[in-house]
N, C-alpha and C. Protein backbone atom coordinates (compact mmCIF):
# COMPACT_ATOMS: atom_id res chain seq x y z
N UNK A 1 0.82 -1.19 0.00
CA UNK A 1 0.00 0.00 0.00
C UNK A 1 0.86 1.25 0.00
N UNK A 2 1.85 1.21 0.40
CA UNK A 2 3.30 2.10 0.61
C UNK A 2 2.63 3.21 1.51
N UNK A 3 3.34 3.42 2.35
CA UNK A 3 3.35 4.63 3.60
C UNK A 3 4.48 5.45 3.55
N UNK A 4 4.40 6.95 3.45
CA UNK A 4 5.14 7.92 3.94
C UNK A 4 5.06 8.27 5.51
N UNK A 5 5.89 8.57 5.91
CA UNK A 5 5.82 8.92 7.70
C UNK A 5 6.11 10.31 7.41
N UNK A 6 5.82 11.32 8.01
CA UNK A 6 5.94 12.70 8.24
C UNK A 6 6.11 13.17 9.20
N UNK A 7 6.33 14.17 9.61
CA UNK A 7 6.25 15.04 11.29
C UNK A 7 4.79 15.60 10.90
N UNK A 8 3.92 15.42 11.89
CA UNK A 8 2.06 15.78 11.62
C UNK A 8 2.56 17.09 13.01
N UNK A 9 3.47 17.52 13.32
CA UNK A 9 3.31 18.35 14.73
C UNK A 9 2.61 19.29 14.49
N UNK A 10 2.49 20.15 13.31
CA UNK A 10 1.54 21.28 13.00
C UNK A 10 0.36 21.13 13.02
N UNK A 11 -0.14 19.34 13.18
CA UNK A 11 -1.69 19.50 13.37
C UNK A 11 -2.36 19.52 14.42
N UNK A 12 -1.42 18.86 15.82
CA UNK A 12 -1.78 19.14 16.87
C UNK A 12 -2.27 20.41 17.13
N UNK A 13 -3.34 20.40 18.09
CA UNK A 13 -3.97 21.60 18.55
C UNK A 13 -4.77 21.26 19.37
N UNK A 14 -5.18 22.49 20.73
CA UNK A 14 -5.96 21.48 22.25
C UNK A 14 -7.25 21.61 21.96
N UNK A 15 -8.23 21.18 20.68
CA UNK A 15 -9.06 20.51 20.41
C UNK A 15 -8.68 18.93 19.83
N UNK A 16 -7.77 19.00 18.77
CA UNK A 16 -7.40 17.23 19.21
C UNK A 16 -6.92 16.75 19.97
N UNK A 17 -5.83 17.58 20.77
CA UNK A 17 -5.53 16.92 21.92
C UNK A 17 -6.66 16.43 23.13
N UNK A 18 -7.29 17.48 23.50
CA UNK A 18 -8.54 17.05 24.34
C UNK A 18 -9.48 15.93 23.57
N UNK A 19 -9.47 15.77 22.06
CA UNK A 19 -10.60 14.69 21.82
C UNK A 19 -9.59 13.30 21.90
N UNK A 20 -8.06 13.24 21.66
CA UNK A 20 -7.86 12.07 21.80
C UNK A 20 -7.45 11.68 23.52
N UNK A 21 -7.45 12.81 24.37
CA UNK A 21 -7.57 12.39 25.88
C UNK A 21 -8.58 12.06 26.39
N UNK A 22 -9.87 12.25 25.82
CA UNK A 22 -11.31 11.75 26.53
C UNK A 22 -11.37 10.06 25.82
N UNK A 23 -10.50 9.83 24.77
CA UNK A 23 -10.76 8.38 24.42
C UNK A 23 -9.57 7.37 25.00
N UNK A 24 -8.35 7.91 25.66
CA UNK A 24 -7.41 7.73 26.48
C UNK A 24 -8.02 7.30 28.30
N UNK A 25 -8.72 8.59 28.21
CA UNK A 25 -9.39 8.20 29.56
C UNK A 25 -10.47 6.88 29.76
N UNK A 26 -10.56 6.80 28.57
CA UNK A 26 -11.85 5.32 29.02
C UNK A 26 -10.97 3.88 29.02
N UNK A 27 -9.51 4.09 28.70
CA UNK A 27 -8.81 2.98 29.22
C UNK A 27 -9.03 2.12 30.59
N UNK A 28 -8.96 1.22 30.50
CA UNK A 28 -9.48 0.44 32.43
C UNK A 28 -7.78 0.27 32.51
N UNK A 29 -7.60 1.03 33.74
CA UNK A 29 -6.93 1.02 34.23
C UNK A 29 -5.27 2.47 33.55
N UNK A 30 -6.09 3.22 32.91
CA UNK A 30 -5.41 4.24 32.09
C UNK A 30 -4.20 3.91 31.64
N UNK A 31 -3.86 4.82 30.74
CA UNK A 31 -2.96 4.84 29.48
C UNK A 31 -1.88 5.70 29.44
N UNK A 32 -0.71 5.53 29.95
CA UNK A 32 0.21 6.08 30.23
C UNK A 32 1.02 6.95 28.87
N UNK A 33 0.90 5.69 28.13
CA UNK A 33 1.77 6.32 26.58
C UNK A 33 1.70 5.59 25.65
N UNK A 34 1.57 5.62 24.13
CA UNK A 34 1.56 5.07 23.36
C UNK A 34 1.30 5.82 21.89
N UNK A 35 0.91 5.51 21.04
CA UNK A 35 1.16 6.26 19.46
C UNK A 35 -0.43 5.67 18.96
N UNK A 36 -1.33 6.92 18.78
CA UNK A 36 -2.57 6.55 17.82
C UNK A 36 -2.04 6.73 16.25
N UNK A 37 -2.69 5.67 15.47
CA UNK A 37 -2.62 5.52 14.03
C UNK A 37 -3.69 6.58 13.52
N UNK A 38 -3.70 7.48 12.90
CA UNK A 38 -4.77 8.03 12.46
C UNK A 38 -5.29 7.93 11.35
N UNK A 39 -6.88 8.14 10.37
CA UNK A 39 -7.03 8.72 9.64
C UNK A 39 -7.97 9.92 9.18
N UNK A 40 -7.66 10.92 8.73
CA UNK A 40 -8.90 12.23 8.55
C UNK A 40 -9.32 12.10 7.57
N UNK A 41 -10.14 12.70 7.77
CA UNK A 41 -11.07 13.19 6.60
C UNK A 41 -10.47 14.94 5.79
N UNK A 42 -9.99 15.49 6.43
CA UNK A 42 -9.25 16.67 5.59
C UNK A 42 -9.10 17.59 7.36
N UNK A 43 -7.76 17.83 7.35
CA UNK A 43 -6.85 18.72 8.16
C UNK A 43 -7.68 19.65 8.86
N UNK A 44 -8.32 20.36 8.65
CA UNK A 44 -9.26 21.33 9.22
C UNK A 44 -10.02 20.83 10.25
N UNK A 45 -10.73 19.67 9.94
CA UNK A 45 -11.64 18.53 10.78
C UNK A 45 -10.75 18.34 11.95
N UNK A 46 -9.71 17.49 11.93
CA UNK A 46 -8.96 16.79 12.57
C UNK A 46 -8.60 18.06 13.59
N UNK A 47 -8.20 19.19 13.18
CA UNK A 47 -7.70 20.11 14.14
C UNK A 47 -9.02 20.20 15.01
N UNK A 48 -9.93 20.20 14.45
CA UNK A 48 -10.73 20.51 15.44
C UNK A 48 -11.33 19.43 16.47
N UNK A 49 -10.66 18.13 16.26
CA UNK A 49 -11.17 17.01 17.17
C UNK A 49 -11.95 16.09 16.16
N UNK A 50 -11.88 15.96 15.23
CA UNK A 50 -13.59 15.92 14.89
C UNK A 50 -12.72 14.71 13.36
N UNK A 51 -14.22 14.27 12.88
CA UNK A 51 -13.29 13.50 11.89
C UNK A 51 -12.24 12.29 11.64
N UNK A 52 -11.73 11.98 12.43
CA UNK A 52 -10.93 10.96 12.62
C UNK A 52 -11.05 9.51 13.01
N UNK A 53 -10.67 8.69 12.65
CA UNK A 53 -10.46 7.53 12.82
C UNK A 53 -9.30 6.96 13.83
N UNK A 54 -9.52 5.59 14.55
CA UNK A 54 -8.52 5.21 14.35
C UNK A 54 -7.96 4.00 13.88
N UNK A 55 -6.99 3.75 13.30
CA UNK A 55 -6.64 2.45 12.80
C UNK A 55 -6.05 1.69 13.85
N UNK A 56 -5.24 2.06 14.58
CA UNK A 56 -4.35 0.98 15.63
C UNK A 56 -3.87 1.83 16.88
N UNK A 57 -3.47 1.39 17.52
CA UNK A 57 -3.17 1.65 18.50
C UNK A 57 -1.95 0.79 19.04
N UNK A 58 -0.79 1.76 19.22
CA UNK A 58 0.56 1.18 19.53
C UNK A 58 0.77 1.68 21.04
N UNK A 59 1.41 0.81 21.80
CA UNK A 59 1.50 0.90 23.01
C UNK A 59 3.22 1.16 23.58
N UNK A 60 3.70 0.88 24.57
CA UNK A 60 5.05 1.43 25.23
C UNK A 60 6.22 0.91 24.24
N UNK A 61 5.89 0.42 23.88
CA UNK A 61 7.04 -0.32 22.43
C UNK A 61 6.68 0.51 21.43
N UNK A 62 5.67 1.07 20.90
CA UNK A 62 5.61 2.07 19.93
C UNK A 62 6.77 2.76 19.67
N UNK A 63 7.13 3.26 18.52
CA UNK A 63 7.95 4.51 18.05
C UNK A 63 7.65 6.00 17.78
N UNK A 64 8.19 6.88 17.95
CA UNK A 64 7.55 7.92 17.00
C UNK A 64 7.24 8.14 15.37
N UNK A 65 6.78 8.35 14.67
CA UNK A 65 7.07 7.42 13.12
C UNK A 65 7.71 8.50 12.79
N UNK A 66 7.64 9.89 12.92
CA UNK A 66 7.89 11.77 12.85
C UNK A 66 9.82 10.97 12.40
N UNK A 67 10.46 10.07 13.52
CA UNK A 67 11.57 9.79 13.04
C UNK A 67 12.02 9.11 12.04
N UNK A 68 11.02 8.65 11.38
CA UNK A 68 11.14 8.25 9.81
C UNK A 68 11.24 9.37 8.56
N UNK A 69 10.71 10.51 9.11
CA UNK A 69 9.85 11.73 7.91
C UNK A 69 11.53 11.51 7.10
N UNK A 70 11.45 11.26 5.69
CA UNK A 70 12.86 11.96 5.05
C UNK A 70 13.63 12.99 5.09
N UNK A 71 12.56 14.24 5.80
CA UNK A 71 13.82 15.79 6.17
C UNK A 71 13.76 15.31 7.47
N UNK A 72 13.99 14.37 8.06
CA UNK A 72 14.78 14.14 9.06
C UNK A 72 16.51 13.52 9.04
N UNK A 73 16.64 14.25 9.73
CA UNK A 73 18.51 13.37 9.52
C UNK A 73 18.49 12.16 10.61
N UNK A 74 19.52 11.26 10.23
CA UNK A 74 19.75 10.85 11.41
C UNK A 74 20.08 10.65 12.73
N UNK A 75 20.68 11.78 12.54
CA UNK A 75 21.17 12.28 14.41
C UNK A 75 19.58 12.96 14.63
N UNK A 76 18.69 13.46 13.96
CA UNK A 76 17.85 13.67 14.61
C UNK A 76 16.62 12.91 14.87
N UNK A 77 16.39 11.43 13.88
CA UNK A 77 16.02 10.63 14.44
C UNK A 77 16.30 9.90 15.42
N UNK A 78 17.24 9.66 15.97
CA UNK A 78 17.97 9.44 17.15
C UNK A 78 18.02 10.28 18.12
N UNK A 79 17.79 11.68 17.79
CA UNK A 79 17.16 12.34 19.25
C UNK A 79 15.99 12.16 19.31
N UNK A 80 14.85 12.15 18.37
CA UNK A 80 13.49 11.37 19.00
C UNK A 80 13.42 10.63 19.90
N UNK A 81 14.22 9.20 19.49
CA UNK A 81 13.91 8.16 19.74
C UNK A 81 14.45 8.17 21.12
N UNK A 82 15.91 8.59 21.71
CA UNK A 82 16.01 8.89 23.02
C UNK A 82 15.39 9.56 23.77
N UNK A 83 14.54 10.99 23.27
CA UNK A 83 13.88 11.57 24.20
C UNK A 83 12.66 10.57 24.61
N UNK A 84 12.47 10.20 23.87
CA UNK A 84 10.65 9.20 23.72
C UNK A 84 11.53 8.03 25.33
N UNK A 85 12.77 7.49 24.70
CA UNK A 85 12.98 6.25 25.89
C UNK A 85 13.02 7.13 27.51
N UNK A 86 13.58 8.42 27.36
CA UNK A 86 14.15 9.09 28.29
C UNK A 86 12.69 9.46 29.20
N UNK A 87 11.99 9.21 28.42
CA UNK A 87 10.57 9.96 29.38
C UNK A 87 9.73 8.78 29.53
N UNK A 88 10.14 7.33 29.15
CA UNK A 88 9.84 6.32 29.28
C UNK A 88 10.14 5.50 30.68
N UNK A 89 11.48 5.60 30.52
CA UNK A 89 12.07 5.49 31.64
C UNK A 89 12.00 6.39 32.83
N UNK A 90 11.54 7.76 32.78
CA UNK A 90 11.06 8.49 33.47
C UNK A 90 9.72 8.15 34.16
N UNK A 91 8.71 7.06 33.38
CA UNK A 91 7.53 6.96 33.68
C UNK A 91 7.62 5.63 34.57
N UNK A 92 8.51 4.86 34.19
CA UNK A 92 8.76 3.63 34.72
C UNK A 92 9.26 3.59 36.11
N UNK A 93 10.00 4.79 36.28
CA UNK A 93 10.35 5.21 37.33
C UNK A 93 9.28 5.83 38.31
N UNK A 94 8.23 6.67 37.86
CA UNK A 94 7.51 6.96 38.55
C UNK A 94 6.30 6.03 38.72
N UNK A 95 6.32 4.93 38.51
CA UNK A 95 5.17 4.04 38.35
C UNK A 95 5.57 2.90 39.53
N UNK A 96 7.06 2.96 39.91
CA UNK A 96 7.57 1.73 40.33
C UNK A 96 7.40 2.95 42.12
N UNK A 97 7.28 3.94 41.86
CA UNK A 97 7.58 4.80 43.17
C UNK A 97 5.99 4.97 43.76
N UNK A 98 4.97 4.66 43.04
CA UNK A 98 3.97 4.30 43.46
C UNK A 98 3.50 3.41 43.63
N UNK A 99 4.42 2.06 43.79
CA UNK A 99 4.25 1.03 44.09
C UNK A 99 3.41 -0.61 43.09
N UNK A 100 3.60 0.14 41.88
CA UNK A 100 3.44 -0.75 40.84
C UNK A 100 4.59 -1.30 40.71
N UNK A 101 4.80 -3.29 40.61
CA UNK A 101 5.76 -3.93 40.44
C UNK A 101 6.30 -4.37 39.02
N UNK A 102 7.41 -4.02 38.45
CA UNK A 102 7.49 -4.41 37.20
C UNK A 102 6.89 -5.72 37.16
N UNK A 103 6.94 -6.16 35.04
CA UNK A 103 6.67 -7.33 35.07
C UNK A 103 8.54 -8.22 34.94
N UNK A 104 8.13 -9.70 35.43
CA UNK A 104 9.32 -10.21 35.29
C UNK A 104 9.24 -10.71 33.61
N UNK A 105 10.76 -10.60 33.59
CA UNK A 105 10.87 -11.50 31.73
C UNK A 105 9.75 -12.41 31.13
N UNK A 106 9.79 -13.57 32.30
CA UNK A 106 8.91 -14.30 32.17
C UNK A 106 7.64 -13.88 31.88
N UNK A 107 7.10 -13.33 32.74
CA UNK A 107 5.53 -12.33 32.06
C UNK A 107 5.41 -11.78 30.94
N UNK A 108 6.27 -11.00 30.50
CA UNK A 108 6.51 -10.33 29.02
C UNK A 108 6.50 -11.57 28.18
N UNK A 109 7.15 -12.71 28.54
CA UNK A 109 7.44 -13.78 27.38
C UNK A 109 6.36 -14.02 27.10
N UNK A 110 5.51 -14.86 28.35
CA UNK A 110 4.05 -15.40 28.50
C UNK A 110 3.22 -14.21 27.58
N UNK A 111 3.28 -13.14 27.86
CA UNK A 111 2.12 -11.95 27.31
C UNK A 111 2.80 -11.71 25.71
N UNK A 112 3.99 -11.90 25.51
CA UNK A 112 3.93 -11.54 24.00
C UNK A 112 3.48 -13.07 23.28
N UNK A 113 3.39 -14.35 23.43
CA UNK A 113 3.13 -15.82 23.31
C UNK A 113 1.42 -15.32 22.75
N UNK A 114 1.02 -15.09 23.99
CA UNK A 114 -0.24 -15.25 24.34
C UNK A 114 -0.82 -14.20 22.79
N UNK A 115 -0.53 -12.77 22.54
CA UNK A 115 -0.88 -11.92 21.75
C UNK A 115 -0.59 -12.78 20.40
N UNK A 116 0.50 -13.13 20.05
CA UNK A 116 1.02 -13.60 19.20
C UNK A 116 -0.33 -14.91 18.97
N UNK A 117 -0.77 -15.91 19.66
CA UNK A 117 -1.35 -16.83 19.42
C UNK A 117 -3.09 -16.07 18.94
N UNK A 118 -3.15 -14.76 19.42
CA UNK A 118 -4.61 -14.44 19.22
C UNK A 118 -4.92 -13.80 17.88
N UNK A 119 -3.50 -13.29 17.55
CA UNK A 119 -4.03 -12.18 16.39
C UNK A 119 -4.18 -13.18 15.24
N UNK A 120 -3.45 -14.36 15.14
CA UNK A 120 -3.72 -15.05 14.09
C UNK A 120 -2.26 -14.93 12.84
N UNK A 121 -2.80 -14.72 11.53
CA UNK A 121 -1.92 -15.22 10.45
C UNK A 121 -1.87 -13.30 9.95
N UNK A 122 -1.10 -13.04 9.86
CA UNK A 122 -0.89 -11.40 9.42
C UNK A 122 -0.86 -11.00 7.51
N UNK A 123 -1.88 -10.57 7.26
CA UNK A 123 -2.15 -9.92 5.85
C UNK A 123 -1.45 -9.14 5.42
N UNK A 124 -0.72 -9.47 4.36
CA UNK A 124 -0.20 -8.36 3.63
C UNK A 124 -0.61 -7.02 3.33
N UNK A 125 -1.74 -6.91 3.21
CA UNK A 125 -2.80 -5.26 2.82
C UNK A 125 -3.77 -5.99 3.54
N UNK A 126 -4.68 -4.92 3.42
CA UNK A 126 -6.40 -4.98 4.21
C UNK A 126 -7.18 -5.12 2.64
């Protein structure tokens, strides 16, 4: 289907931000961080909350994709990608100070097994 990645930062604005935090908030047990897939209907919409889809939803393993855009260099995809771990690890830190216990290896193994066995056989296109 071929995908371009871009930097979208100019479309942010605190009408989408507030419409994708009220669909953040209905998480059980909330949503610390992760990357919505989007799609609009035309730029104007979207700024205003409105319009959008979503396709997927990527979670703490997510990337920024902004570090793919081609006028990106590589030293500055690589500062993305550290700031993104740096505030990751920032969160991990504050999650463990409120008394949430990491998971052990083992759990991660078991939980990526388990995903892996549900989604099935993976399609080339939709």
């Amino acid at each position: 289907q071929g995908t371009l990645f871009v930097d979208g930062r100019h479309l942010i604005t605190p009408e989408l931000t507030r419409a994708i935090d009220e669909i953040a908030r209905h998480f059980v047990g909330g949503f610390d961080f992760g990357r919505f897939d989007l799609r609009y209907t035309d730029e104007a919409s979207l700024k205003r909350g409105q319009g959008f889809g979503i396709l997927e939803l990527n979670g703490v393993t997510s990337e920024s994709t902004n570090l793919y855009d081609p006028r990106s260099s590589l030293v500055g995809a690589y500062r993305i990608l550290f700031s993104q771990w740096k505030l990751l690890f920032e969160l991990g830190a504050w999650r463990r100070s409120q008394g949430v216990a990491p998971l052990s290896v083992f759990e991660v193994r078991r939980l990526i097994y388990e995903h892996l066995g549900r989604r099935g056989p993976t399609k080339v296109s939709d």
